[in-house]
Every structure is written in structure tokens, then in C-alpha cells.
Protein backbone atom coordinates (compact mmCIF):
# COMPACT_ATOMS: atom_id res chain seq x y z
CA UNK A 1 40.87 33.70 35.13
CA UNK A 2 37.65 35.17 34.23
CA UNK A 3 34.26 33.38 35.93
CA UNK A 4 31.60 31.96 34.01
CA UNK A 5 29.26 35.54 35.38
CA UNK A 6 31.93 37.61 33.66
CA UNK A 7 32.67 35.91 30.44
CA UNK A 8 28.88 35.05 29.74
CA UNK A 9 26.56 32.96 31.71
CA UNK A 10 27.11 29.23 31.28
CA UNK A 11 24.78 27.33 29.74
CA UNK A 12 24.36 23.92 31.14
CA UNK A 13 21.89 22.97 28.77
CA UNK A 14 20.65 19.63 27.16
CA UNK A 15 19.62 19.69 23.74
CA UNK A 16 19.20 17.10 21.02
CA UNK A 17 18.14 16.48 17.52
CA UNK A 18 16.73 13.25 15.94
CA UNK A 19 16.52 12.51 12.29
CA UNK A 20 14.14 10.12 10.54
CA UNK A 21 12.64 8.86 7.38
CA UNK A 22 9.96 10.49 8.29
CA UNK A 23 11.22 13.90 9.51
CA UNK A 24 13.47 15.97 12.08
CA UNK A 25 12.91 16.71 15.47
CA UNK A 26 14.45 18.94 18.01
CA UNK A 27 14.25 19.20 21.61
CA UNK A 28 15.79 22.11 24.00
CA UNK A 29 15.75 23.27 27.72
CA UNK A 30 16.12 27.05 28.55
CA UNK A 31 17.60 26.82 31.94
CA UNK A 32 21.40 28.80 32.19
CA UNK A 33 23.49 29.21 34.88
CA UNK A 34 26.42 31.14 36.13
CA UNK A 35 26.76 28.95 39.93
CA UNK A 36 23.78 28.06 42.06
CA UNK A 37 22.72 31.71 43.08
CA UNK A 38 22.47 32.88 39.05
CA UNK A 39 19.88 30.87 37.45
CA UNK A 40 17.96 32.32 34.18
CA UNK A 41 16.01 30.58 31.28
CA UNK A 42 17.07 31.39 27.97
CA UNK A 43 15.78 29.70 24.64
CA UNK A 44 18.39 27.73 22.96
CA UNK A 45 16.13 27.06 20.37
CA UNK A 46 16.36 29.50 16.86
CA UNK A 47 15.20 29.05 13.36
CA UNK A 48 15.36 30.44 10.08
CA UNK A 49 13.93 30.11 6.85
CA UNK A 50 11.23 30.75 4.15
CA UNK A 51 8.47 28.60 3.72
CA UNK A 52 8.64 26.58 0.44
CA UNK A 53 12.37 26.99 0.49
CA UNK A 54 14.03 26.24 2.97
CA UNK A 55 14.37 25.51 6.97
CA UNK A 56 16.61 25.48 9.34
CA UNK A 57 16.79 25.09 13.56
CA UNK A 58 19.88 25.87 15.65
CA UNK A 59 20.21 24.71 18.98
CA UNK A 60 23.10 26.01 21.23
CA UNK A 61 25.34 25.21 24.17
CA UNK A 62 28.31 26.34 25.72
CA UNK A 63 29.21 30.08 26.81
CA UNK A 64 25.57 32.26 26.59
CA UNK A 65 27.73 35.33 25.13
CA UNK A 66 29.18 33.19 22.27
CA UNK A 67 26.12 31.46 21.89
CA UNK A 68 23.93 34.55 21.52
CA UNK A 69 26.55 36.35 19.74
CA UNK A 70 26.47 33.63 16.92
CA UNK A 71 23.35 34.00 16.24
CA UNK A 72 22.97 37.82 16.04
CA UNK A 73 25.87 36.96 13.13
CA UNK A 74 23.29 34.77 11.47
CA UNK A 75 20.46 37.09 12.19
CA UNK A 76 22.63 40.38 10.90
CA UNK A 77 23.73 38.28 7.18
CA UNK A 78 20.43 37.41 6.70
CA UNK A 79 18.86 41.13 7.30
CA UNK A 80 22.01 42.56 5.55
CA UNK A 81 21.70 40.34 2.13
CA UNK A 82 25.19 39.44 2.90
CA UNK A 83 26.67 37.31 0.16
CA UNK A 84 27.56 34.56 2.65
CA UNK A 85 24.11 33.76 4.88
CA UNK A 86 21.51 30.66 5.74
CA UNK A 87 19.69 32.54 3.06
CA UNK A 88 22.58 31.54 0.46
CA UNK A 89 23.90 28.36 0.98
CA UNK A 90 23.07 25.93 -1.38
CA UNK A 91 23.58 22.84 1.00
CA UNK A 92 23.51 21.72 5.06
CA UNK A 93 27.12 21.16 4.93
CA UNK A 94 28.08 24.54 3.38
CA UNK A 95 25.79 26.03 6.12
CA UNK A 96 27.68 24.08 8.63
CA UNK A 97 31.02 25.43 7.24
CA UNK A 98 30.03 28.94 7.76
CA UNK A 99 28.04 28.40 10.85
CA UNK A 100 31.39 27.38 12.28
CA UNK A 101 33.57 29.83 10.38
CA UNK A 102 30.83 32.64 12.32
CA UNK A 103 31.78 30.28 15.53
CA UNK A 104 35.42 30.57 16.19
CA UNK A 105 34.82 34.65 14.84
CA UNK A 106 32.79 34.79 17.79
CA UNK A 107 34.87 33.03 20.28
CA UNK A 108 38.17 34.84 19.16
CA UNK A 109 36.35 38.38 19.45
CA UNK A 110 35.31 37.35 22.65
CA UNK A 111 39.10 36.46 23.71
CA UNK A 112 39.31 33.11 22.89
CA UNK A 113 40.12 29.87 25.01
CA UNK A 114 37.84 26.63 26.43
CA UNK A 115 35.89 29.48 29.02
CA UNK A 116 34.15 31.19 25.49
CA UNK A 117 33.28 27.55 23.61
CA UNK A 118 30.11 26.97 21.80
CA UNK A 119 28.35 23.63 20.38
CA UNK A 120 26.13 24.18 17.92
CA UNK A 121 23.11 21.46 16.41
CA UNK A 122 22.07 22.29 13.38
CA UNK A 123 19.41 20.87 11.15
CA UNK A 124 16.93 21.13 8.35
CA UNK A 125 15.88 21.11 5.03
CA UNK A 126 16.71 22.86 1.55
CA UNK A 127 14.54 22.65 -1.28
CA UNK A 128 15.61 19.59 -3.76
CA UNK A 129 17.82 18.11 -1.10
CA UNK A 130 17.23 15.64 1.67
CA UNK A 131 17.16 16.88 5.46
CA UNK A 132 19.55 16.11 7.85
CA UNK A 133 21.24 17.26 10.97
CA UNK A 134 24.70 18.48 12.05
CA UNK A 135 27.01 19.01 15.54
CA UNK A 136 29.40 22.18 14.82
CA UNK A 137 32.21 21.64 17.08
CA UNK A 138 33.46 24.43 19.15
CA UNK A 139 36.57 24.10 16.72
CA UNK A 140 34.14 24.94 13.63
CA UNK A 141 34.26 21.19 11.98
CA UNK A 142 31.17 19.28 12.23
CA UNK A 143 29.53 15.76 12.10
CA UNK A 144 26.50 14.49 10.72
CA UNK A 145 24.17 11.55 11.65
CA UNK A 146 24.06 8.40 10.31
CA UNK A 147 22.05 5.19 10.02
CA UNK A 148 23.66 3.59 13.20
CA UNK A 149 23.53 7.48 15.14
CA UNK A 150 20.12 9.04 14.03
CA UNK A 151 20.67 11.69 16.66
CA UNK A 152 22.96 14.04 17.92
CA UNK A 153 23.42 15.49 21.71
CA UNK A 154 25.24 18.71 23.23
CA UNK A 155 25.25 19.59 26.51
CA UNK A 156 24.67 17.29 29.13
CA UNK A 157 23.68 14.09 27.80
CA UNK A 158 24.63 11.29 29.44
CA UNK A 159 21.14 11.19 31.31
CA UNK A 160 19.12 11.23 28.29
CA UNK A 161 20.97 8.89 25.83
CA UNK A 162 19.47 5.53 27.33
CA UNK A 163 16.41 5.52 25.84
CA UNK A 164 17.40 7.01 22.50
CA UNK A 165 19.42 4.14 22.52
CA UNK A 166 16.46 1.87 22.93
CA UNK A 167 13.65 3.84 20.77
CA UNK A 168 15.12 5.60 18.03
CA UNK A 169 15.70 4.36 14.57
CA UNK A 170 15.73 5.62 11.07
CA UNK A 171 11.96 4.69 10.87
CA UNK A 172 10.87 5.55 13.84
CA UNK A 173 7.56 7.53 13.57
CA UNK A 174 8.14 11.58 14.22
CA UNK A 175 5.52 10.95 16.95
CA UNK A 176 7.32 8.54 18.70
CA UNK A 177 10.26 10.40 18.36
CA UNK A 178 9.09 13.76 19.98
CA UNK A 179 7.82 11.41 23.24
CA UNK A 180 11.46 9.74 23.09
CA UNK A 181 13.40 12.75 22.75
CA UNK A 182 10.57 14.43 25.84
CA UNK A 183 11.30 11.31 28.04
CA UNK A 184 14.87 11.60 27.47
CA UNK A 185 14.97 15.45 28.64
CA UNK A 186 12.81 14.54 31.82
CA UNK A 187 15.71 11.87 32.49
CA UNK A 188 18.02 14.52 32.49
CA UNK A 189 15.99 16.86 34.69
CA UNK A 190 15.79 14.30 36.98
CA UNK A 191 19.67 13.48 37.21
CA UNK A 192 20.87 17.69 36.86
CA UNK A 193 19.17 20.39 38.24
CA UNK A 194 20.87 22.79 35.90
CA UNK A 195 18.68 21.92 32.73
CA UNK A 196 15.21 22.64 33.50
CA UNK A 197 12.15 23.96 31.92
CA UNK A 198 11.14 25.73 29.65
CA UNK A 199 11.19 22.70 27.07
CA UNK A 200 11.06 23.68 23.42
CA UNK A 201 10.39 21.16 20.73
CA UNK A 202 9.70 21.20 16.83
CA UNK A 203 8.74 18.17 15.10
CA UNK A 204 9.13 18.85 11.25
CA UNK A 205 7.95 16.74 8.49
CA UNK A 206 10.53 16.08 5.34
CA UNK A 207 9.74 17.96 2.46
CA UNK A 208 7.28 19.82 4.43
CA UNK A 209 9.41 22.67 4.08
CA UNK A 210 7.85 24.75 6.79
CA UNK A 211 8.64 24.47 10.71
CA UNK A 212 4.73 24.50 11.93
CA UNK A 213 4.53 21.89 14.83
CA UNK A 214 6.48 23.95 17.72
CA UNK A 215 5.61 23.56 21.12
CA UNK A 216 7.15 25.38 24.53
CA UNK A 217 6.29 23.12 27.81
CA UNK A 218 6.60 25.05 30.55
CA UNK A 219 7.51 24.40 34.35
CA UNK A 220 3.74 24.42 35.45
CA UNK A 221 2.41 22.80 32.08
CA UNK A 222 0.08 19.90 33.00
CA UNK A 223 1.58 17.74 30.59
CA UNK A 224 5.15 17.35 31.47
CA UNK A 225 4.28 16.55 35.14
CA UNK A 226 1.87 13.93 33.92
CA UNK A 227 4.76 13.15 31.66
CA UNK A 228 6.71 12.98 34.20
CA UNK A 229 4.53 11.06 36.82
CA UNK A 230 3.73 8.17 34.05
CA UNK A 231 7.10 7.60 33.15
CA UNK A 232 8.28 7.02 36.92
CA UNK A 233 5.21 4.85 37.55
CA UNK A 234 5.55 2.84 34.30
CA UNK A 235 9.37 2.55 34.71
CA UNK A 236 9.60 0.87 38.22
CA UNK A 237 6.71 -1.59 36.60
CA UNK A 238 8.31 -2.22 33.94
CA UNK A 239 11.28 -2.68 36.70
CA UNK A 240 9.42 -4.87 39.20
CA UNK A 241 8.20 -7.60 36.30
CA UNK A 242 12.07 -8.30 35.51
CA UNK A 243 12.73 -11.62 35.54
CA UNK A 244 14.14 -11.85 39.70
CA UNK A 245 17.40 -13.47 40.54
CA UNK A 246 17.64 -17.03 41.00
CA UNK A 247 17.91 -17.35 44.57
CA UNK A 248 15.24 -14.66 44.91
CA UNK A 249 11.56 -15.72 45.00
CA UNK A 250 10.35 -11.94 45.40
CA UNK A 251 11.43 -8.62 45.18
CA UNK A 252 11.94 -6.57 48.23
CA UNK A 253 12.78 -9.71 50.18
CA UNK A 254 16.26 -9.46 52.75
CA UNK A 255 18.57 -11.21 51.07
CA UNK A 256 19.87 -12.80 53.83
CA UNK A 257 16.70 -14.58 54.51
CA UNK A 258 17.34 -16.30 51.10
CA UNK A 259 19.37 -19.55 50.43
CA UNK A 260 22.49 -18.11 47.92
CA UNK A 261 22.61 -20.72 45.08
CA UNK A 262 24.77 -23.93 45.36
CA UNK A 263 28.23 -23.58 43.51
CA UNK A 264 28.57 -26.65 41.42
CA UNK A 265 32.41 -27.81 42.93
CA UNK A 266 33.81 -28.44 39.29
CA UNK A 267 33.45 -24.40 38.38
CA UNK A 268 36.06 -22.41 37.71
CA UNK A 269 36.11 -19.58 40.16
């Protein structure tokens, strides 16, 4: 069997995508890894487009060679004036079709099988028709969000689903949203040292029609460690103002220096 160093770096990544009334917004790490000793920060982030026209961001997870390999494909249509390209399509979902179609190309040239699998997010905006986002399965079909699931998740997301959970819905402010989607990456710093910094993020406006509002957090930038230290502090206030049990009069206090609560005799145990 071939390791993950010699059939492309692994990329356990986190990445997510949010849609809204008001916009889209997309949030990355760069950290990839082939086992603890072969750590190295890639962006996962790409987009395309042409201002006035259209827009489009990709994230990726999965194999780094696949990953990378789709979007040279991308990359080479577009430059080539190929007859199928982002630059052609005349809606998401047809980009999603050939984003995948460009997919399992990739991962059969590559030799095929679970070790070369891709996930794709992919989002945006064409001229005359709403925005919306997309997950491209490694098997080239794809899903789209909906009222009830106004974001999508590749990678590893368990960590970071929580407060999306909580915070997100369809008119949520794009604001909001990027500090949501921020919070829920620092989550899943904090649970997996294999996603890590550098964070990218793009907040885009509907019918804006141009991807302007990008930012790139690095591991050193001020504000994700005050991001960071505000969360922790707010969360275990938030924590210690929960209602406490009903045998407890105060946190922190041994339990067994508390009386346990009576068990009324006609309960069913």
C-alpha cells in the first residue's frame, strides 16, 4: 500500500462554507500533513472569476496531489478557452457537474482508490442567478445547502459544528457569520493539532459580484489569539452562570460534602 508521503501529502484540513440572505462566506486552514514529522501549510482556499460576472471559491480536502491537481484542471480550461470551464457554465450546478467530472479524472490518473479522494466546497455567484454553495463528493455527485443546513463542512468537522449549530441561520448577518465560522475553526484547533493556521476567509456580499473582503490570519496574528483568549474566557462564564444542579449550592464544591436529593419512594426507578 502506498503511504500518505508517497501518494500526496494528506490534508487534514477543516474547511467550511456558510450561505445567507445576505451573502457567502468561506473559511479554510492551510495546515497538511503526511504523519507527525511532515507538517506543511498549504492554502486550500482558490477562486475564480471576473468581476461583474461571475465568482466562484473552491475549498479542498482530501489527498494534496488530487487536490492540487484539480485545480491546475480548472486553472488550465480557463487559460486554454476550453469549451467546458468555470468561465462557461451557465449555472452552480453545471459547475459542480464538471468540477466533479475533473475530480474522479484526477483521482483515476492518479491510480484510483479511497488513498487519492478529494472533497471539494464550492460556492458563488453567476450573474442573473442567486448564490449558493455546493459539497462535490469524492464520487463527483454533490449536495447543496438548504434552509435547515445553511452550511457545509469537509474535513474535520466535528469540533466546529456546535456553534454553527447555535448561530447560523439564513439571516444571519455576513458579520456574524465570519466570527461564527472563525470561532468554529479555533474549536477545531483546539480539539486537532493537524488543522492549524494559516486561516483564510472571504466574506462576499450577494450580487456583489466581486470577492473583495479576503483576509489570511496568521499563526502570530494578534487577532486570532485575542480571538482565541476571549472565547475561552467568555465560554467558561458563560459555563459557570449555568443554572447548578439541585443538590449543588456552588460550583467547584466536593460533591460528597453535598446532601444527594431525596428520592420520592413512589418513583419509578
Amino acid at each position: 500500500m502506498l503511504s500518505a508521503f508517497s501518494s500526496g501529502f494528506c490534508s487534514m484540513t477543516y474547511c467550511l462554507a456558510i450561505k445567507l440572505n445576505a451573502g457567502l462566506v468561506f473559511v479554510s486552514d492551510s495546515r497538511t500533513n503526511a504523519g507527525v514529522d511532515q507538517i506543511s501549510t498549504y492554502s486550500k482556499m482558490h477562486t475564480f472569476g471576473v468581476d461583474g460576472q461571475r465568482q466562484f471559491c473552491l475549498l479542498t480536502a482530501g489527498n494534496l496531489a488530487t487536490s492540487q491537481a484539480i485545480v491546475n484542471q480548472l486553472k488550465h480550461d480557463i487559460a486554454q478557452g476550453m469549451p467546458m470551464s468555470l468561465m462557461t457554465m451557465k449555472s452552480l450546478d453545471e459547475a459542480a457537474d464538471y468540477i466533479g467530472q475533473v475530480s474522479l479524472m484526477q483521482q483515476q490518473k492518479a491510480g484510483g482508490g479511497s488513498e487519492f479522494e478529494a472533497s471539494v466546497i464550492f460556492g458563488g455567484q453567476i450573474a442573473g442567478s442567486p448564490a449558493d454553495v455546493v459539497l462535490i463528493y469524492p464520487q463527483g455527485n454533490h449536495i447543496a445547502t438548504s434552509r435547515t443546513t445553511p452550511f457545509l463542512q469537509i474535513g474535520e468537522s466535528k469540533y466546529g459544528k456546535p456553534i454553527l449549530d447555535r448561530i447560523i441561520a439564513p439571516e444571519t448577518a455576513l458579520h456574524t457569520a465570519v466570527l461564527c465560522g472563525l470561532v468554529s475553526m479555533d474549536s477545531t484547533m483546539r480539539s486537532n493539532v493537524t488543522v492549524g493556521p494559516p486561516i483564510e476567509v472571504i466574506a462576499y456580499a450577494s450580487d456583489s459580484l466581486v470577492l473583495k473582503n479576503r483576509l489570511m490570519l496568521d499563526e502570530d496574528s494578534d487577532y486570532l489569539r485575542e480571538l482565541k483568549r476571549s472565547w475561552d474566557q467568555r465560554l467558561k462564564e458563560a459555563f459557570r452562570s449555568l443554572p447548578h444542579p439541585a443538590w449543588a449550592h456552588a460550583w467547584d464544591h466536593p460533591l460528597d460534602d453535598q446532601p444527594l436529593p431525596q428520592q420520592d419512594p413512589g418513583a419509578i426507578s
